[in-house]
C-alpha atoms as a PDB file:
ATOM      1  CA  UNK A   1     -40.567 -15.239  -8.894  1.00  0.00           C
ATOM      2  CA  UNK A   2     -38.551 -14.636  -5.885  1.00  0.00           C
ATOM      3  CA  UNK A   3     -36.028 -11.281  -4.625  1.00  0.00           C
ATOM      4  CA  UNK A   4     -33.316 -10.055  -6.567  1.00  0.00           C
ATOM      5  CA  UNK A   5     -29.943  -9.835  -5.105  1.00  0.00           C
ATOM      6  CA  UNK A   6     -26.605  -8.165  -6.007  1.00  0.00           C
ATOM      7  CA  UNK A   7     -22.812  -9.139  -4.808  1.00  0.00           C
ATOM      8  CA  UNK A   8     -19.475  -8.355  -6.209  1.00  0.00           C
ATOM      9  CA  UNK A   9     -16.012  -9.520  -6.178  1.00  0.00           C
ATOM     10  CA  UNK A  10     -16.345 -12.896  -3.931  1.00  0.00           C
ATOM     11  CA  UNK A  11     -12.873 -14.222  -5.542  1.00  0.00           C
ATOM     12  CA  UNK A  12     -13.700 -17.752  -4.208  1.00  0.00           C
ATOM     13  CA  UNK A  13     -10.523 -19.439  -4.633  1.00  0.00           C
ATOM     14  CA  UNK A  14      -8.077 -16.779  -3.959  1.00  0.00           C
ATOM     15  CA  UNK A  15      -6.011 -18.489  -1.259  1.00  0.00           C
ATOM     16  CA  UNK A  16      -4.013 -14.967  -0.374  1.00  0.00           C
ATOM     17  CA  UNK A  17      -3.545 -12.008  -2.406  1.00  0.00           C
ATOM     18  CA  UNK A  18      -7.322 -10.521  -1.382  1.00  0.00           C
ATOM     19  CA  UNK A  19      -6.787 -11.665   1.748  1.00  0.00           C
ATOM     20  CA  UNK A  20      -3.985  -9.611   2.671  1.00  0.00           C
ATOM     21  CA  UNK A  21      -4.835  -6.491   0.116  1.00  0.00           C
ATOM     22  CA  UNK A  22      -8.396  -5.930   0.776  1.00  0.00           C
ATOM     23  CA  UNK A  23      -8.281  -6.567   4.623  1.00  0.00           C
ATOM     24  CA  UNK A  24     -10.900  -9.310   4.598  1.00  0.00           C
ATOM     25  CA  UNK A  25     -11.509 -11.017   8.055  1.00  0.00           C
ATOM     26  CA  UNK A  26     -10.678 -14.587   7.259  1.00  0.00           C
ATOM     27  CA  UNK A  27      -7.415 -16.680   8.253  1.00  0.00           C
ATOM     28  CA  UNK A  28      -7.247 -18.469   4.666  1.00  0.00           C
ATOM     29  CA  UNK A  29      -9.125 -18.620   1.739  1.00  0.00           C
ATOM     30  CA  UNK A  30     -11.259 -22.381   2.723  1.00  0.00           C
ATOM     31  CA  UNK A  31     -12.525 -20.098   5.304  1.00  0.00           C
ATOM     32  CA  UNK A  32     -13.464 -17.404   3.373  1.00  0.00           C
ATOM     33  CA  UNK A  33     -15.466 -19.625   0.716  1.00  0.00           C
ATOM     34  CA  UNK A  34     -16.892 -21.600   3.267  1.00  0.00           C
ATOM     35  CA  UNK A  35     -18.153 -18.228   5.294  1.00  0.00           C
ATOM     36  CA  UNK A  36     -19.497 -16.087   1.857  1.00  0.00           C
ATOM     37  CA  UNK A  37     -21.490 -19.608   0.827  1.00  0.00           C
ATOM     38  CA  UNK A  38     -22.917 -19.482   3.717  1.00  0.00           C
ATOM     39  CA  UNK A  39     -23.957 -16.181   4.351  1.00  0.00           C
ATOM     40  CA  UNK A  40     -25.124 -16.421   0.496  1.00  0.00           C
ATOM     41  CA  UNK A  41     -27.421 -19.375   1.221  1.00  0.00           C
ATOM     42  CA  UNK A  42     -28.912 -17.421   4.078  1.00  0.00           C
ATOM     43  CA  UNK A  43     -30.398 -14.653   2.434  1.00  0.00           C
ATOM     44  CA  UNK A  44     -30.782 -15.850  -1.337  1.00  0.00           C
ATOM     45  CA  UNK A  45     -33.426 -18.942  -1.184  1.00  0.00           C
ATOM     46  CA  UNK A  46     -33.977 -20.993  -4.250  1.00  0.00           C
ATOM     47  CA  UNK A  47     -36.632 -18.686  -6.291  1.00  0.00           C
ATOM     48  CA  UNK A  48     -34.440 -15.668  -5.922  1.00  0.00           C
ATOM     49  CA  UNK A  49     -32.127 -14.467  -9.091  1.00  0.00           C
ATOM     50  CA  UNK A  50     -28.497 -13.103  -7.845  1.00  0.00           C
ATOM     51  CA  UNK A  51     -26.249 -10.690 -10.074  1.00  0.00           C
ATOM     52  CA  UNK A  52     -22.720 -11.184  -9.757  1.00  0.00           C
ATOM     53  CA  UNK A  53     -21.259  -8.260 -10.802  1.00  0.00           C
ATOM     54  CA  UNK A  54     -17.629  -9.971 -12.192  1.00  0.00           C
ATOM     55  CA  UNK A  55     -14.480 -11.440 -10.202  1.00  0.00           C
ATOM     56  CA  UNK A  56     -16.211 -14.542  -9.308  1.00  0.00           C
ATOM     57  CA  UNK A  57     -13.159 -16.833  -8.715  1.00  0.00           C
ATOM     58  CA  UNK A  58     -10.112 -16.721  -8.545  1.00  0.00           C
ATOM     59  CA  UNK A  59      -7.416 -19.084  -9.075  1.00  0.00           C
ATOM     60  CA  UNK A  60      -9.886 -22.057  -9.884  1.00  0.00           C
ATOM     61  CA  UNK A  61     -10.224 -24.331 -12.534  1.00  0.00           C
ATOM     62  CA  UNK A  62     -13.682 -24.804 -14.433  1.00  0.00           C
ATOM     63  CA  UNK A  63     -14.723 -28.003 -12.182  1.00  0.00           C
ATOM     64  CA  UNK A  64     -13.759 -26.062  -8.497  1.00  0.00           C
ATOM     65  CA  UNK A  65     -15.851 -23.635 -10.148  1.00  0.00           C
ATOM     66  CA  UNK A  66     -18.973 -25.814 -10.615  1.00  0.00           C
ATOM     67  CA  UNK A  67     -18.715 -27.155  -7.189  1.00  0.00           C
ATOM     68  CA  UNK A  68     -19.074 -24.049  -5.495  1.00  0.00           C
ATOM     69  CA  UNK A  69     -21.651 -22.407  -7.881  1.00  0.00           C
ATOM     70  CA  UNK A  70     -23.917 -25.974  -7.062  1.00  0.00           C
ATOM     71  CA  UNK A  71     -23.332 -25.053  -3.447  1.00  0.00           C
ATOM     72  CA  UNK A  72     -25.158 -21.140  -4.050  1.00  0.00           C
ATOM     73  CA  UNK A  73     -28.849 -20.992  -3.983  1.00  0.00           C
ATOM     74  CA  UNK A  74     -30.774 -19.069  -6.304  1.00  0.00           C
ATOM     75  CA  UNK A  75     -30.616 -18.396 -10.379  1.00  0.00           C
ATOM     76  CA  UNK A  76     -26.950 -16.960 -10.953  1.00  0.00           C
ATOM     77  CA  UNK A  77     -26.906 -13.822 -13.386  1.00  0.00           C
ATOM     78  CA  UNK A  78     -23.135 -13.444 -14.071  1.00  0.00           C
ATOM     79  CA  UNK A  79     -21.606 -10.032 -15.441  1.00  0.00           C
ATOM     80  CA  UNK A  80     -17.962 -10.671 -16.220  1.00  0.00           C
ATOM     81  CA  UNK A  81     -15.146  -8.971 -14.541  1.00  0.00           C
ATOM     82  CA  UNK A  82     -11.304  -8.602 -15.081  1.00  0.00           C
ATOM     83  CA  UNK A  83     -10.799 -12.106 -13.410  1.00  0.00           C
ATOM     84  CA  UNK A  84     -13.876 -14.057 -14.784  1.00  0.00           C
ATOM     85  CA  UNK A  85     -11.673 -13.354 -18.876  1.00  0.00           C
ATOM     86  CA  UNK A  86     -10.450 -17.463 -18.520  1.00  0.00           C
ATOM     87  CA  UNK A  87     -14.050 -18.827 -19.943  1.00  0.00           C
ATOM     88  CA  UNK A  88     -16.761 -17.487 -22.086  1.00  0.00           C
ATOM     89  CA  UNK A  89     -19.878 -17.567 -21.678  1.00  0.00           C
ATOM     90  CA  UNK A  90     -21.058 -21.069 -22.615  1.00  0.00           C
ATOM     91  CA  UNK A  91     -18.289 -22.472 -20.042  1.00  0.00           C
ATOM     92  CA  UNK A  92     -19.673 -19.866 -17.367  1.00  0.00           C
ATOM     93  CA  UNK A  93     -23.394 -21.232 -18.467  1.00  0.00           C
ATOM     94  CA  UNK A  94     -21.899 -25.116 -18.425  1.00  0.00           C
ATOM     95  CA  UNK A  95     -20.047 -24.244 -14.410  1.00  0.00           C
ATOM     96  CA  UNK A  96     -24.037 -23.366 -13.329  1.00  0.00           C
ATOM     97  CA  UNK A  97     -24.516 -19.680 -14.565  1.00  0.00           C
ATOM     98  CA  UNK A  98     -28.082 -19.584 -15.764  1.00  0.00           C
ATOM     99  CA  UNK A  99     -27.255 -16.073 -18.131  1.00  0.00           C
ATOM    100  CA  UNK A 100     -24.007 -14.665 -18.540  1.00  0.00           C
ATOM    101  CA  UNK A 101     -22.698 -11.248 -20.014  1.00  0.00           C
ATOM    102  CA  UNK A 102     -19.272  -9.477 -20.622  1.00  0.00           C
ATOM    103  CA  UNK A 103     -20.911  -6.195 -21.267  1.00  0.00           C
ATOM    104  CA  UNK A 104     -22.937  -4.170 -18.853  1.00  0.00           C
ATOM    105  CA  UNK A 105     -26.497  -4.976 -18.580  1.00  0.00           C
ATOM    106  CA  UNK A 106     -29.759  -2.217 -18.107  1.00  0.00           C
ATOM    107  CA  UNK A 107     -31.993  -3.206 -14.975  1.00  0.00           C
ATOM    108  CA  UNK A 108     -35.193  -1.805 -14.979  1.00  0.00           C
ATOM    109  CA  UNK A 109     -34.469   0.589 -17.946  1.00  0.00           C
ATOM    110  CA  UNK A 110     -32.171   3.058 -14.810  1.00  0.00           C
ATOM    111  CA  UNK A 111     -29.839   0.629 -13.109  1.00  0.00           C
ATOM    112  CA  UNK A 112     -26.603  -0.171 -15.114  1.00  0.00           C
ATOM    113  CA  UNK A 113     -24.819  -3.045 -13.763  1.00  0.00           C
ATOM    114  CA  UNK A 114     -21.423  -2.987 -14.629  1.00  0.00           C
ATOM    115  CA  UNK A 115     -18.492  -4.630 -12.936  1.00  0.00           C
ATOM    116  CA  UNK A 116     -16.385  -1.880 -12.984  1.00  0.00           C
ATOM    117  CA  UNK A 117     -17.888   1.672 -11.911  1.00  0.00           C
ATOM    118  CA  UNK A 118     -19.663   3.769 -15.011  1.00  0.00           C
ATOM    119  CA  UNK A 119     -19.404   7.696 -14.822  1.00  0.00           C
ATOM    120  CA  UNK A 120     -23.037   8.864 -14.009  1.00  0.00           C
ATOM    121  CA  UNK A 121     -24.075  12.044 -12.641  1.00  0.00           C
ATOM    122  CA  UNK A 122     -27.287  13.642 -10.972  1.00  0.00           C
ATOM    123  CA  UNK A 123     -28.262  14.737 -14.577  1.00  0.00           C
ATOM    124  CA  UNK A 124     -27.420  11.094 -16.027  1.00  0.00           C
ATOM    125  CA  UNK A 125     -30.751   9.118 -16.866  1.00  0.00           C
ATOM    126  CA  UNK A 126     -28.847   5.653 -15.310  1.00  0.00           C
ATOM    127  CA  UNK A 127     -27.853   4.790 -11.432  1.00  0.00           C
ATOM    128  CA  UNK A 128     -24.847   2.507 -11.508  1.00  0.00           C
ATOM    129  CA  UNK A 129     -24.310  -0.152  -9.484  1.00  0.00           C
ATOM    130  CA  UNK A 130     -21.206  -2.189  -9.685  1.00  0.00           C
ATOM    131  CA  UNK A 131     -18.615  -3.406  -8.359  1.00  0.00           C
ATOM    132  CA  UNK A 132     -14.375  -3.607  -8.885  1.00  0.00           C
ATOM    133  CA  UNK A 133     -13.026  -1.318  -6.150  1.00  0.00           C
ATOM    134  CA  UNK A 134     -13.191  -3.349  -3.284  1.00  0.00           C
ATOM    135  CA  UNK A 135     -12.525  -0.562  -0.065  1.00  0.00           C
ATOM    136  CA  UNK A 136     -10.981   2.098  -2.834  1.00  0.00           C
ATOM    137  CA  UNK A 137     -12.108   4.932  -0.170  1.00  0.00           C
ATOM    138  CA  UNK A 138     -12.621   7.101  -3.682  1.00  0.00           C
ATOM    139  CA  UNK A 139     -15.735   5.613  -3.992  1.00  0.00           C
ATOM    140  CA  UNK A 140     -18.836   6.144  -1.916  1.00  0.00           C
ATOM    141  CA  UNK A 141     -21.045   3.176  -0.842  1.00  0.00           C
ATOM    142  CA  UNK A 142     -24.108   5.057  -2.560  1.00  0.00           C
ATOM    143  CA  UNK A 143     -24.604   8.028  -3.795  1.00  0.00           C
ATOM    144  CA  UNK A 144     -27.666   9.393  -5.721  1.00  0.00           C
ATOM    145  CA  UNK A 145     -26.719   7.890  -9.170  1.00  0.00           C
ATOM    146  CA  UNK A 146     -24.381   5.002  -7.727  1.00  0.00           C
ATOM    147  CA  UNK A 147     -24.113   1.691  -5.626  1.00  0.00           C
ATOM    148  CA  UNK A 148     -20.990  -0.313  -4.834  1.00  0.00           C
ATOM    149  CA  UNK A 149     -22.141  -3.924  -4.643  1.00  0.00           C
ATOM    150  CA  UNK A 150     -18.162  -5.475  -3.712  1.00  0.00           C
ATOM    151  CA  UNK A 151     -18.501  -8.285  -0.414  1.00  0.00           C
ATOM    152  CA  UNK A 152     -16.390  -5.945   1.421  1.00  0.00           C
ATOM    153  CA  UNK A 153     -18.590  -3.265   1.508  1.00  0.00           C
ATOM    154  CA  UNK A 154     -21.976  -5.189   1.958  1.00  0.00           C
ATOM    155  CA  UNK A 155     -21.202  -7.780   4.870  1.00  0.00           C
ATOM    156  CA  UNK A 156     -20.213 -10.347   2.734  1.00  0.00           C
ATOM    157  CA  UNK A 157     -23.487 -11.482   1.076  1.00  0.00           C
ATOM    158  CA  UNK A 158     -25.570 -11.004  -1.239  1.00  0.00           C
ATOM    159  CA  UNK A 159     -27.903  -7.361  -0.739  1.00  0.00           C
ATOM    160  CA  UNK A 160     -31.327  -7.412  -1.722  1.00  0.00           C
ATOM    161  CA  UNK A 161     -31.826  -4.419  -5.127  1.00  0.00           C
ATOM    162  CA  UNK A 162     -34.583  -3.509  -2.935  1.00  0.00           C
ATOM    163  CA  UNK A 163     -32.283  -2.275  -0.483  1.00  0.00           C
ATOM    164  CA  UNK A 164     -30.044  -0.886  -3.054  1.00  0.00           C
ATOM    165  CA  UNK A 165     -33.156   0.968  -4.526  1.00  0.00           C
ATOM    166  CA  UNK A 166     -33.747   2.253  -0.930  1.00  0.00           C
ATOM    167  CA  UNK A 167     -30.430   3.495  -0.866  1.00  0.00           C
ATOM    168  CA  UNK A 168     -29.968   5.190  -3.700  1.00  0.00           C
ATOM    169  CA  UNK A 169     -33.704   7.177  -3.410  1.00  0.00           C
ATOM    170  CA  UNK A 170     -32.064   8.165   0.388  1.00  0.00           C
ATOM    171  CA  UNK A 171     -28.824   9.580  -1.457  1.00  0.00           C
ATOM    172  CA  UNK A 172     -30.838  11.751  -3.511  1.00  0.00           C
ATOM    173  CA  UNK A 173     -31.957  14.581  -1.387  1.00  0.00           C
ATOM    174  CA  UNK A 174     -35.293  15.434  -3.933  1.00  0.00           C
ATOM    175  CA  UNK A 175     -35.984  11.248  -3.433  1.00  0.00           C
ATOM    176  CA  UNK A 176     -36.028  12.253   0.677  1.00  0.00           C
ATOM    177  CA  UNK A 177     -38.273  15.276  -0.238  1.00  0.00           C
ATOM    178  CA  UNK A 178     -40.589  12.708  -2.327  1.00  0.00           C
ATOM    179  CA  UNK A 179     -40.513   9.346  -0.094  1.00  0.00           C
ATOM    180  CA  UNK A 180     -41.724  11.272   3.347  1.00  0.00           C
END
């Protein structure tokens, strides 16, 4: 079994509108696909299982779909966002989705993975990490209880959980105390 890797919000096929409202450094959306398969296929080899945290396309149809999910190394874990409503699950599974859920889904019995953010606290049992808000500056990259997985935020590729673990044990000031 290989890593595990998390990424939110790619909306392959949007040709403008997340272009222009999220600030993302591409002239046109063929760019922007080509650029986030890429950088996927860099990082995510074929053993490694990737959680999409919703908003996978955009403005595609089921077969544009299937092309660029054969394109994406690793085993795809979809968790459906407000744009990914057009199919269920067995047409997700069909375009190359090897498990797909609408709901949010427990990693590790503490990380929720939601698409849209989950109200944790310090005191909460859970960390979140999801996705949804793109740059929304009311949300922190991580926080002790919290990790915002969106491409914006994370370079544009898939981010190891490792690194997200990391992250979140930093955040927590008794994690510093208890990892050196």
């Amino acid at each position: 079994m290989g890593n595990i890797y998390m990424i939110s919000d790619t909306h392959f096929g949007d040709a403008g509108a997340i272009l222009k409202y999220e600030g993302r450094p591409f002239k046109d959306g063929h760019e922007m696909n080509e650029q986030m398969i890429e950088n996927w296929n860099r990082v995510v080899g074929a053993e490694d299982t990737v959680y999409h945290l919703g908003d996978f396309a955009c403005g595609m149809d089921a077969g544009e779909i299937t092309a660029i999910l054969g394109r994406l190394n690793g085993h795809k874990i979809l968790i459906a966002g407000n744009h990914d409503r057009d199919f269920d699950s067995r047409r997700w599974m069909d375009m190359g989705f090897g498990e797909v859920s609408f709901l949010p889904v427990v990693l590790d019995e503490f990380y929720i993975l939601s698409h849209q953010p989950m109200y944790v606290n310090i005191y909460s049992p859970y960390a979140n990490i999801f996705g949804h808000v793109h740059n929304n500056p009311m949300y922190a990259d991580v926080s002790e209880r919290s990790f915002c997985a969106c491409v914006e935020r994370i370079g544009y590729a898939p981010i190891a959980f490792e690194a997200i673990r990391r992250g979140i044990l930093e955040a927590d000031g008794k994690g510093k105390k208890q990892g050196g």
